[in-house]
C-alpha atoms as a PDB file:
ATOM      1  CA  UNK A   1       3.516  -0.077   0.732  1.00  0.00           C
ATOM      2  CA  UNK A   2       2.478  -2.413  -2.146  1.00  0.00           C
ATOM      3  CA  UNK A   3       4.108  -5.762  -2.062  1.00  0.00           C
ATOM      4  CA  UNK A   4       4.581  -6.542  -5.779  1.00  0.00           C
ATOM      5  CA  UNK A   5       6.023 -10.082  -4.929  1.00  0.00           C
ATOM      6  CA  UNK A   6       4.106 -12.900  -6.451  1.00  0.00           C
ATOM      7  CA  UNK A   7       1.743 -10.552  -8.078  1.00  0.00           C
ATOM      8  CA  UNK A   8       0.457 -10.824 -11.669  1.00  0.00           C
ATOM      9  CA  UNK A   9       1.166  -7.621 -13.552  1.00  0.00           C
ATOM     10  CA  UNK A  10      -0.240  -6.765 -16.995  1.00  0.00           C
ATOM     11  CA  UNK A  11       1.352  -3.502 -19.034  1.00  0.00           C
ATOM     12  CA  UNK A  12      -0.342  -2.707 -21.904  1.00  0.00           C
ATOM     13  CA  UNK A  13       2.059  -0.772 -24.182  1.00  0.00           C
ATOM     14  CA  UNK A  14       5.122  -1.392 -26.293  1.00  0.00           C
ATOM     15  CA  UNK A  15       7.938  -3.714 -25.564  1.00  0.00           C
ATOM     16  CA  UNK A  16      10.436  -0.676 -25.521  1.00  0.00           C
ATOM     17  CA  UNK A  17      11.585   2.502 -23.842  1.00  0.00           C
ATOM     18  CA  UNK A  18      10.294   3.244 -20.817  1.00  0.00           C
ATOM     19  CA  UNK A  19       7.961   0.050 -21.071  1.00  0.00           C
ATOM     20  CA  UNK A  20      11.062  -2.210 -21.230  1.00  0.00           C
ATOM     21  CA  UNK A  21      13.038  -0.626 -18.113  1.00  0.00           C
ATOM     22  CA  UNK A  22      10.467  -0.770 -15.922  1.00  0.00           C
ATOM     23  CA  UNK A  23       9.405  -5.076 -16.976  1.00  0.00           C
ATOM     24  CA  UNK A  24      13.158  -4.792 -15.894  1.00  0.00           C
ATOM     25  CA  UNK A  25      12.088  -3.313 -12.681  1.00  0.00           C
ATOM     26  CA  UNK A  26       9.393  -5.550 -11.700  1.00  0.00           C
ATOM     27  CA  UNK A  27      10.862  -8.572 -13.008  1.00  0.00           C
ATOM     28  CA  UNK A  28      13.766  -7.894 -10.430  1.00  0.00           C
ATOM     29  CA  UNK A  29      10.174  -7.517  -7.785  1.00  0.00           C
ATOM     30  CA  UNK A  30      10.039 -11.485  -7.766  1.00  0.00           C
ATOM     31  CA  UNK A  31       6.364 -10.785  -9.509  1.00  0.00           C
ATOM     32  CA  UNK A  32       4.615 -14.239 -10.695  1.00  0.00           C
ATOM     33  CA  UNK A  33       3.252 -13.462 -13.567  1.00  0.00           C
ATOM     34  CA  UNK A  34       4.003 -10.732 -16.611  1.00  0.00           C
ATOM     35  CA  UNK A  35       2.113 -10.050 -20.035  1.00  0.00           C
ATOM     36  CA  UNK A  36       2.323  -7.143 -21.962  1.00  0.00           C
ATOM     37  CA  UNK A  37       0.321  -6.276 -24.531  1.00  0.00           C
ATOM     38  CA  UNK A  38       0.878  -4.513 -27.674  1.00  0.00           C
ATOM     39  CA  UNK A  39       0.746  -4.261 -31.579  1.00  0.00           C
ATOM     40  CA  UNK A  40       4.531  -5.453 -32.542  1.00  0.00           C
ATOM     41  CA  UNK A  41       6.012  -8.041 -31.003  1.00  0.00           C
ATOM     42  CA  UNK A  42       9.706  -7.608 -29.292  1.00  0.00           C
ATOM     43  CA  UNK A  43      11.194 -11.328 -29.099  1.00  0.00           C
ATOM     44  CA  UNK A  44      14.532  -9.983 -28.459  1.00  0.00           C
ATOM     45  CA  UNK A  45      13.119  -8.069 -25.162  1.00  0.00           C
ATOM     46  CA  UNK A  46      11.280 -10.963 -24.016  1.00  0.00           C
ATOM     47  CA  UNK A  47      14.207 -13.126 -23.688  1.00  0.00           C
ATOM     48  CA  UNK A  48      16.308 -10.039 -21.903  1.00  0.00           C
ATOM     49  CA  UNK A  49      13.492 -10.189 -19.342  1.00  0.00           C
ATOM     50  CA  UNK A  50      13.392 -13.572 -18.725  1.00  0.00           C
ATOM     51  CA  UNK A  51      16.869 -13.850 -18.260  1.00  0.00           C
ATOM     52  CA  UNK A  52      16.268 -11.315 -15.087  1.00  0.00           C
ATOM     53  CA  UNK A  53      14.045 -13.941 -13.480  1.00  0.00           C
ATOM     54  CA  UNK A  54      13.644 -17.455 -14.739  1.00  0.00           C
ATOM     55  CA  UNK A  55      10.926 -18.203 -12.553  1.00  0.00           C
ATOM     56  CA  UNK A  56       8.977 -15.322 -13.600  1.00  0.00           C
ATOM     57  CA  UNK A  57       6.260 -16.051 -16.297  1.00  0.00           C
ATOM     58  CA  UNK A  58       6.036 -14.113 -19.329  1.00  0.00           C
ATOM     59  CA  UNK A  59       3.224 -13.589 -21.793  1.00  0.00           C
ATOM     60  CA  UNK A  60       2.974 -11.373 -24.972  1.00  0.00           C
ATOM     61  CA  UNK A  61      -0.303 -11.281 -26.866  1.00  0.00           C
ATOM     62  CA  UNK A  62      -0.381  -8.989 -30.352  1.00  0.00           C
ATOM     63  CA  UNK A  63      -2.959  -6.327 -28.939  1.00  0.00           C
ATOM     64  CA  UNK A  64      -4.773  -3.281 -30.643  1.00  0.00           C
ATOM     65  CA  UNK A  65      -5.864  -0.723 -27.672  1.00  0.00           C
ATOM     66  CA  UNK A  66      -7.820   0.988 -30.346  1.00  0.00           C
ATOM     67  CA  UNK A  67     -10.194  -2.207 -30.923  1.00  0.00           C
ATOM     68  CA  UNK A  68     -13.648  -1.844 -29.884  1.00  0.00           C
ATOM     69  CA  UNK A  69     -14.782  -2.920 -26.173  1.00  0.00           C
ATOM     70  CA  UNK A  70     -16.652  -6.032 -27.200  1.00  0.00           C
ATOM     71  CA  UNK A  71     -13.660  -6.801 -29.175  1.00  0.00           C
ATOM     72  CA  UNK A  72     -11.264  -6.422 -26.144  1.00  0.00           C
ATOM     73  CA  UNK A  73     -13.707  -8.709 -23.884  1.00  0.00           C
ATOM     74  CA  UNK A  74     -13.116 -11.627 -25.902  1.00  0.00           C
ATOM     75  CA  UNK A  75      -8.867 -10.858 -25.980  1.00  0.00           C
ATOM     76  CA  UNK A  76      -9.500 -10.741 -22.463  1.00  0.00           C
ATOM     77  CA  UNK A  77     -10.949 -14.063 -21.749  1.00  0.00           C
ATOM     78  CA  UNK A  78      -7.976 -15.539 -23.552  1.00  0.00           C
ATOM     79  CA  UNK A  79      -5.574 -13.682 -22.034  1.00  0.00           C
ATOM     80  CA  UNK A  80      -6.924 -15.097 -18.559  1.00  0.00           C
ATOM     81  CA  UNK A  81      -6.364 -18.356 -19.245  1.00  0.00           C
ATOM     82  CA  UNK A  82      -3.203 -17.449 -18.926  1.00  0.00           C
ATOM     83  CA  UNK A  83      -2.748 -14.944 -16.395  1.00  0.00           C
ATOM     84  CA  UNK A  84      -5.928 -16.997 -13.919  1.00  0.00           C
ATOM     85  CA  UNK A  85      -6.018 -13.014 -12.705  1.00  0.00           C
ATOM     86  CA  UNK A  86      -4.687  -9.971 -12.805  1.00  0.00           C
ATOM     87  CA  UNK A  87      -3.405  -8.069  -9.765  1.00  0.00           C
ATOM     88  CA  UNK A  88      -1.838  -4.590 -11.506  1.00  0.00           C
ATOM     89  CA  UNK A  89      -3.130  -3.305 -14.567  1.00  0.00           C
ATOM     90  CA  UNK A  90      -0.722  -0.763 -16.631  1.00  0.00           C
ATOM     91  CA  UNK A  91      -1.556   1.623 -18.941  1.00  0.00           C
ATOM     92  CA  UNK A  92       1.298   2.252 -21.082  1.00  0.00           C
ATOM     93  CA  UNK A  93       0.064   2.956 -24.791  1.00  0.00           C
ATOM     94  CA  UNK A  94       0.966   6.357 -25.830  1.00  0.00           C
ATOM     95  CA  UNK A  95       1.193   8.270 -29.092  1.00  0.00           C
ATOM     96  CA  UNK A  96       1.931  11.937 -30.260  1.00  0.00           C
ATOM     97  CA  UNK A  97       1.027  12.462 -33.196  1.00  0.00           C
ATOM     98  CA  UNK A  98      -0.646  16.267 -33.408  1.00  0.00           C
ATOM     99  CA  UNK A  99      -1.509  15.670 -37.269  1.00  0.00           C
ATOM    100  CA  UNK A 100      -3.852  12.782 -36.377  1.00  0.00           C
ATOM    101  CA  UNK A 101      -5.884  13.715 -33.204  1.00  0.00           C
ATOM    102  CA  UNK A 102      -7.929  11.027 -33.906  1.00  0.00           C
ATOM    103  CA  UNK A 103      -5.553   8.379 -33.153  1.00  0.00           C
ATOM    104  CA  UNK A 104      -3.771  10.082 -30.609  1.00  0.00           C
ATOM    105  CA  UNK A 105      -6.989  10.578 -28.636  1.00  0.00           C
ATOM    106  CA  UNK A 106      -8.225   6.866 -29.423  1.00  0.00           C
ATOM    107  CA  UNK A 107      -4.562   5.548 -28.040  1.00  0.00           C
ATOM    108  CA  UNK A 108      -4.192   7.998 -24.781  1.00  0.00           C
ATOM    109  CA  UNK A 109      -7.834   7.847 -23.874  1.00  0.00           C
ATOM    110  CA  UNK A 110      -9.928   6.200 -25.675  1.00  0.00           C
ATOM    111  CA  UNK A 111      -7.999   2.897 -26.050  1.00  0.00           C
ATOM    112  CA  UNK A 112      -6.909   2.956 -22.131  1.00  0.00           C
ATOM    113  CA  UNK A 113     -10.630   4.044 -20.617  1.00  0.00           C
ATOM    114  CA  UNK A 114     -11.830   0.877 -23.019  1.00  0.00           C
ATOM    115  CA  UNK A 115      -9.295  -1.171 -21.918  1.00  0.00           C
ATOM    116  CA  UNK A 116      -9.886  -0.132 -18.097  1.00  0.00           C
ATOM    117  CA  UNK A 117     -13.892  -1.295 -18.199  1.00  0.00           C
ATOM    118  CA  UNK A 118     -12.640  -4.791 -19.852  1.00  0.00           C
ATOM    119  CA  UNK A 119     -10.047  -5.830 -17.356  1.00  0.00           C
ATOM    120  CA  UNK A 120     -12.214  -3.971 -14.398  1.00  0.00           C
ATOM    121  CA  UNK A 121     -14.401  -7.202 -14.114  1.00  0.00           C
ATOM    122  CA  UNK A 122     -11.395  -9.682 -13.819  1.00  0.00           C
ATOM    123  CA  UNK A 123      -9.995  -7.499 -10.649  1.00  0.00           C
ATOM    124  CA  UNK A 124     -12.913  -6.976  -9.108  1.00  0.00           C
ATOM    125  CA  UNK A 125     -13.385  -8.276  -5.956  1.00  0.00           C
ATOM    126  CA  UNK A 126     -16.995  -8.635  -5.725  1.00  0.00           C
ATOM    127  CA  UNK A 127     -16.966 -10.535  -9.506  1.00  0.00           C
ATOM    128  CA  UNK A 128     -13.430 -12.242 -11.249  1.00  0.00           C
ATOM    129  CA  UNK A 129     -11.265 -10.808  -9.176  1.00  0.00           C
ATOM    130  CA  UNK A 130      -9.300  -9.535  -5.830  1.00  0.00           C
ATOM    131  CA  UNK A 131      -8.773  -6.445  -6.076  1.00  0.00           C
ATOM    132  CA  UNK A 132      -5.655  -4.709  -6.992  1.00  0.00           C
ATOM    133  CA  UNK A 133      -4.210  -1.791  -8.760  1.00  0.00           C
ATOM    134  CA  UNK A 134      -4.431   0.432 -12.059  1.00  0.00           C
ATOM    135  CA  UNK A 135      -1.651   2.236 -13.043  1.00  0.00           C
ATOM    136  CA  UNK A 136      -2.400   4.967 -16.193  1.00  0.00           C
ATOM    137  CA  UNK A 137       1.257   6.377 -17.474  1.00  0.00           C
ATOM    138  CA  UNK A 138       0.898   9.942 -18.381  1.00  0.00           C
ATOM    139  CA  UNK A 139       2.278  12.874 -18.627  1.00  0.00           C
ATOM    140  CA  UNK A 140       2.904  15.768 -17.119  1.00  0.00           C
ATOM    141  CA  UNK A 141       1.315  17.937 -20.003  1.00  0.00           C
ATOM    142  CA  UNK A 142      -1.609  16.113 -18.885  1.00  0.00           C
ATOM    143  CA  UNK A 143      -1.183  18.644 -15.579  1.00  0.00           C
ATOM    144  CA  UNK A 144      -0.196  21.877 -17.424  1.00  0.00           C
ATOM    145  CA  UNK A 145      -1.290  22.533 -20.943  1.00  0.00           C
ATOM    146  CA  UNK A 146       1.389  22.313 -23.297  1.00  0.00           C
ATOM    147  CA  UNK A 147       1.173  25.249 -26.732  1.00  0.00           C
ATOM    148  CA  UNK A 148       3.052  22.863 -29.191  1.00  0.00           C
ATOM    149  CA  UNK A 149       1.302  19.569 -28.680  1.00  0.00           C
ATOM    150  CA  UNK A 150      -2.005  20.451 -28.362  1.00  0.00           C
ATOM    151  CA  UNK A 151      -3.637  17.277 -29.236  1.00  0.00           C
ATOM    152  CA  UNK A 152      -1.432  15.159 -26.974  1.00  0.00           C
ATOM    153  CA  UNK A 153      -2.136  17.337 -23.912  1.00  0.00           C
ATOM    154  CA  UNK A 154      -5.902  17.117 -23.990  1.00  0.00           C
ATOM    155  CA  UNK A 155      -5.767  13.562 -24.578  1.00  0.00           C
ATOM    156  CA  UNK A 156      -3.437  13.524 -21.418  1.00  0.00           C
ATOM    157  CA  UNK A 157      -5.786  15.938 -19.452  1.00  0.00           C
ATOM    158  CA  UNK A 158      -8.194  13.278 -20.119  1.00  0.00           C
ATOM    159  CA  UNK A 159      -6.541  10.373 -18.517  1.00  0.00           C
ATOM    160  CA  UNK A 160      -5.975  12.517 -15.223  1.00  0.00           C
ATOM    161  CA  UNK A 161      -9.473  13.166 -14.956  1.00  0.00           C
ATOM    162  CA  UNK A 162     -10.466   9.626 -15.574  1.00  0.00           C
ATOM    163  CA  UNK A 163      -8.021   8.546 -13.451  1.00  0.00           C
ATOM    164  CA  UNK A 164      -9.507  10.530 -10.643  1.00  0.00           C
ATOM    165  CA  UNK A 165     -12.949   9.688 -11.473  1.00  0.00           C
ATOM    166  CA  UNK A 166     -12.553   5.715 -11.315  1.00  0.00           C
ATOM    167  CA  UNK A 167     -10.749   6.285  -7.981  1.00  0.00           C
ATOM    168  CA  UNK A 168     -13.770   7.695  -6.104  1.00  0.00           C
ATOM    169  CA  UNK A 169     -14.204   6.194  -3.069  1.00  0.00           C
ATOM    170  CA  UNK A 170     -17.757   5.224  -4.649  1.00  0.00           C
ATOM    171  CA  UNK A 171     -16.038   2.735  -6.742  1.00  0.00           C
ATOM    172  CA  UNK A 172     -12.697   1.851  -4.278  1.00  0.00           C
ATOM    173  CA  UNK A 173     -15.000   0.786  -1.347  1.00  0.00           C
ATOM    174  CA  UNK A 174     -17.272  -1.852  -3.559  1.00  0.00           C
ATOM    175  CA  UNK A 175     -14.532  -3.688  -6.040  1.00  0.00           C
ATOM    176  CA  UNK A 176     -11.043  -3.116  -3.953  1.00  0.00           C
ATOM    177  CA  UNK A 177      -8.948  -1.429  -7.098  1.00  0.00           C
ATOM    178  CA  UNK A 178      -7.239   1.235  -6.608  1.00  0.00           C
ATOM    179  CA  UNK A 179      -6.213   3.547  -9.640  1.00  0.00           C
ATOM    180  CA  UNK A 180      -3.264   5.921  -9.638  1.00  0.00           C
ATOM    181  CA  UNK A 181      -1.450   7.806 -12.441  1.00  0.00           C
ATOM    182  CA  UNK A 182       1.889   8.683 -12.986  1.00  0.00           C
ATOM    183  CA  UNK A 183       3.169  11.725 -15.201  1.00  0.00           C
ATOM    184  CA  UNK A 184       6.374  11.375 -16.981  1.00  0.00           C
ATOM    185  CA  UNK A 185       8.531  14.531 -17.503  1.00  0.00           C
ATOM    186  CA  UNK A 186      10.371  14.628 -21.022  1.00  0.00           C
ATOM    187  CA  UNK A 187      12.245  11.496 -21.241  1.00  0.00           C
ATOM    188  CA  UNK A 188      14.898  10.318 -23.543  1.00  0.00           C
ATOM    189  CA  UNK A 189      13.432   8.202 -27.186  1.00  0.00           C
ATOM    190  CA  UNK A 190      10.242  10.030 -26.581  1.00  0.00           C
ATOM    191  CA  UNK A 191      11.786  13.275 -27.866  1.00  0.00           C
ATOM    192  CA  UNK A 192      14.374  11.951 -29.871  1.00  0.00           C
ATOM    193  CA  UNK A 193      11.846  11.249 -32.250  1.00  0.00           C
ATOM    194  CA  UNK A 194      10.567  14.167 -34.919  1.00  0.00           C
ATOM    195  CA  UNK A 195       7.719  15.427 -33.358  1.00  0.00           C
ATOM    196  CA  UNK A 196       5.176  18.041 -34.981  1.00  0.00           C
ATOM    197  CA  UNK A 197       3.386  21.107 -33.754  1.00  0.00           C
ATOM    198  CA  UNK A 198       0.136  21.526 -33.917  1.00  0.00           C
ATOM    199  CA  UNK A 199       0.426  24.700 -35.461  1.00  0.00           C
ATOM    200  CA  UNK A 200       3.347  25.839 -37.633  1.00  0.00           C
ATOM    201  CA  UNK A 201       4.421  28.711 -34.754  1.00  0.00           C
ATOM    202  CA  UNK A 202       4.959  25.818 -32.087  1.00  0.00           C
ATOM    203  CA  UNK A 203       7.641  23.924 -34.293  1.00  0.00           C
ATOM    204  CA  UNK A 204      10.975  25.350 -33.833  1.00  0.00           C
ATOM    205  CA  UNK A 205      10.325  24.329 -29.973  1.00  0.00           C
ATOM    206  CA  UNK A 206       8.965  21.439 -30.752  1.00  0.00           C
ATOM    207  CA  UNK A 207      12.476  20.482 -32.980  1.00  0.00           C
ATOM    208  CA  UNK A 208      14.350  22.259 -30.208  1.00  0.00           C
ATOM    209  CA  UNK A 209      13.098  19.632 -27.647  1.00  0.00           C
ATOM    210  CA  UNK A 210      14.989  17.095 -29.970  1.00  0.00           C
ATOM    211  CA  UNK A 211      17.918  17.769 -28.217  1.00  0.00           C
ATOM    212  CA  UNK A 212      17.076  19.214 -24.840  1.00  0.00           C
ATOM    213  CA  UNK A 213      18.463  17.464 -22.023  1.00  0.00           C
ATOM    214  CA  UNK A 214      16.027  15.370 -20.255  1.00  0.00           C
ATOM    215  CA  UNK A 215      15.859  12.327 -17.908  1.00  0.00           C
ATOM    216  CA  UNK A 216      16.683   8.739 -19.401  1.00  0.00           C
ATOM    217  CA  UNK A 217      13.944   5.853 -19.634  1.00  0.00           C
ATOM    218  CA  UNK A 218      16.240   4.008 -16.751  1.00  0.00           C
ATOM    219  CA  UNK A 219      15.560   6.535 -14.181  1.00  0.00           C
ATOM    220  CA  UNK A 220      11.857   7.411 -15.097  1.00  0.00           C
ATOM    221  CA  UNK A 221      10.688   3.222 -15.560  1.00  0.00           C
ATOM    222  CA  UNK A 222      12.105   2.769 -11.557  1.00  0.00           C
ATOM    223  CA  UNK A 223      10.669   6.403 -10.482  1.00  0.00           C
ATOM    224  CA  UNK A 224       6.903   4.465 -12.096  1.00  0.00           C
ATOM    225  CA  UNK A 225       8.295   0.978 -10.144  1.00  0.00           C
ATOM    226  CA  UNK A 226       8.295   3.424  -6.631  1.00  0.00           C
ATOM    227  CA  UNK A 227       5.239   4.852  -7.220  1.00  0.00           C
ATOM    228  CA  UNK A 228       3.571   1.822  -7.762  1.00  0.00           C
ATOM    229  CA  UNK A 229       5.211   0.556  -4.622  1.00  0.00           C
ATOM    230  CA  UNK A 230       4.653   3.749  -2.307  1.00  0.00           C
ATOM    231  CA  UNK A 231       1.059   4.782  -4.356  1.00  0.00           C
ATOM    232  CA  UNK A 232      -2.504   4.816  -2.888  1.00  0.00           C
ATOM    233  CA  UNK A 233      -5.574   4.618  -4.417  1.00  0.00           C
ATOM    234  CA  UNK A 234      -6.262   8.426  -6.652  1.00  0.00           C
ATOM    235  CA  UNK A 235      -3.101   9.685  -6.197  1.00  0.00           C
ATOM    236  CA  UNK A 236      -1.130  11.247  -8.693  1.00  0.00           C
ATOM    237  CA  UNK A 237       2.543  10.866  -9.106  1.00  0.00           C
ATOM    238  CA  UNK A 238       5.274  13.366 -11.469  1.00  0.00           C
ATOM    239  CA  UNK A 239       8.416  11.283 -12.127  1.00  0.00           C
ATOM    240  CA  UNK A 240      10.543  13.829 -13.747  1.00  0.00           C
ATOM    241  CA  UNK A 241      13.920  15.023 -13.372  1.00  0.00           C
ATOM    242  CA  UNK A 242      14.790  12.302 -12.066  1.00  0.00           C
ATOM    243  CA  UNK A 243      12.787  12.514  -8.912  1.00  0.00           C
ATOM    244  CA  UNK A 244       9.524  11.075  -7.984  1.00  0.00           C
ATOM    245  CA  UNK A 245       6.739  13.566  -6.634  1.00  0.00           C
ATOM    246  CA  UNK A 246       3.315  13.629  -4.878  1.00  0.00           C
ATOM    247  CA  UNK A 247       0.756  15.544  -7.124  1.00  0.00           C
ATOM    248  CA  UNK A 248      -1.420  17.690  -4.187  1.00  0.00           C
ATOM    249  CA  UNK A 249      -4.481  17.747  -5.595  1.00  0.00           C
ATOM    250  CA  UNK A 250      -7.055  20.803  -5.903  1.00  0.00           C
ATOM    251  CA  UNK A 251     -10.466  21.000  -6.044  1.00  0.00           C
ATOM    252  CA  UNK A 252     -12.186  23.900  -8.265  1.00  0.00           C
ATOM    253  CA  UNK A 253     -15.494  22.939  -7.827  1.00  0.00           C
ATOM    254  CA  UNK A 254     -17.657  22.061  -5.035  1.00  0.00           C
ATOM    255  CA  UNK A 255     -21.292  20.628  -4.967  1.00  0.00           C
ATOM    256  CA  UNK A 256     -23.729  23.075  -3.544  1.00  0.00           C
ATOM    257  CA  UNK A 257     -24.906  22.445  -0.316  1.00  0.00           C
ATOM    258  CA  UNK A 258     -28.636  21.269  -0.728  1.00  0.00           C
ATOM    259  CA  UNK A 259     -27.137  19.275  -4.279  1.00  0.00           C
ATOM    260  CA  UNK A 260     -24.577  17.561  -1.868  1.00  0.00           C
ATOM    261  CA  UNK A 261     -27.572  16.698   0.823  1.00  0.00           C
ATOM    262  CA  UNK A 262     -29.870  15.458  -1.744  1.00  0.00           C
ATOM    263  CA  UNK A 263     -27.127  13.109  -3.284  1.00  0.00           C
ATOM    264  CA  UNK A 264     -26.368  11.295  -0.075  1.00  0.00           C
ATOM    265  CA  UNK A 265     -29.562  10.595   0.672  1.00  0.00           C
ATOM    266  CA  UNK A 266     -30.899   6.838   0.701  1.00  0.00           C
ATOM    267  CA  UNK A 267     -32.520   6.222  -2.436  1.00  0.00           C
ATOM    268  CA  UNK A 268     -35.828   5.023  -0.766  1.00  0.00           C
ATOM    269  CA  UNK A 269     -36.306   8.267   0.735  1.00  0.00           C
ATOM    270  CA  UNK A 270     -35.538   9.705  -3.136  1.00  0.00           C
ATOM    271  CA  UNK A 271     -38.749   7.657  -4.372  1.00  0.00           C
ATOM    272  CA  UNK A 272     -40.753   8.159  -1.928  1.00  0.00           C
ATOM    273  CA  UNK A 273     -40.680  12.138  -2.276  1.00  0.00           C
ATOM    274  CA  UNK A 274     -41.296  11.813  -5.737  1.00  0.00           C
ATOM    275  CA  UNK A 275     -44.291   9.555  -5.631  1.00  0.00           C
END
């Protein structure tokens, strides 16, 4: 179980939706410290949050997680003056937009894999930090392939497999963060909004998911809260329908024997073979 009491929690998307409910969550957590971290400012949010927990310190910086990396690294060393560390890291930014894949790749991947290797050095145990916790907020489209948005779903694809990548045990066991992800079914505000196909054929279901009855953004922000509580380093949570579920991973591919042998070799004994 991870304790979320005093920690110091950064969310990096919008100061709405499913972003709001859950800062409701884990201001009601007793956490220390909370920035988030987006392009708009909320003030009226803010000030609902704070009224949860008085004690509980609150940050919002004006942040672009489409800026470049080197860009990001000197946000980041202001927003530690603040923060003195971060203990959970959560990737919120999201964007469906099947006319600009460009964007929509930059702000699901892109912008969150960037944002990762900036704040990576601050947790890190063995540099800035002591360890902790990413959390990337997906989707479940980013499990199953979705026909209508295209786009969004490879972008979301994306994030898994990062996700599962930075949580080898090659990373875990040197810097002490674990990284989960947690796919959101369709939720209320996300699909209220017009949404386009990426081809013409996919949008009358794409304007009949306007109205189709999904989960609110109340249920779904404490199903994230409980995975982030009950979650372990590369696992991968579905909070849909209002339930919270496991993800059991599969493997498709596995390294051939003598590959697999040669890779866990010590590297001295690599060098010395090939002198």
């Amino acid at each position: 179980m991870f304790d979320l009491t005093g920690k110091h929690v950064c969310y990096v998307a919008d100061c709405g939706g499913i972003t709001l409910e859950a800062c409701k969550v884990l201001m009601s957590k007793n956490i220390a410290k909370l920035a988030i971290l987006h392009s708009v400012e909320n003030p009226q949010a803010i000030a609902q949050l704070q009224s949860i927990k008085h004690s509980t310190q609150i940050f919002f910086w004006t942040y672009d997680v489409t800026m470049a990396r080197e860009d990001m690294k000197q946000y980041f060393d202001e927003v530690m003056v603040q923060m003195d560390y971060i203990d959970v890291l959560i990737n919120g930014a999201t964007l469906c937009d099947e006319q600009d894949i460009d964007a929509t790749v930059n702000t699901n991947l892109t912008g969150m894999m960037n944002t990762c290797a900036t704040v990576l050095p601050y947790m890190d145990k063995k540099q800035l930090g002591k360890g902790g916790m990413i959390v990337n907020v997906t989707s479940v489209v980013g499990l199953d392939p979705s026909p209508v948005f295209c786009a969004y779903s490879a972008s979301k694809f994306g994030v898994i497999g990062f996700t599962r990548s930075l949580a080898d045990p090659l990373y875990y066991s040197q810097n002490g963060v674990a990284v989960m992800a947690v796919c959101c079914g369709p939720t209320k505000l996300f699909v209220d909004r017009e949404l386009t196909a990426f081809l013409s054929y996919g949008q009358s279901f794409a304007d009949r998911l306007r109205s189709a009855p999904c989960q609110s953004t109340t249920i779904c922000a404490k199903n994230i809260v409980k995975a982030i509580e009950c979650g372990k380093n590369g696992q991968i949570w579905i909070a849909d329908k209002g339930g919270l579920e496991l993800v059991k991973l599969h493997w498709y591919w596995h390294m051939a024997d003598q590959l697999l042998h040669y890779m866990q070799r010590p590297n001295e004994e690599k060098e010395d073979e090939n002198d």
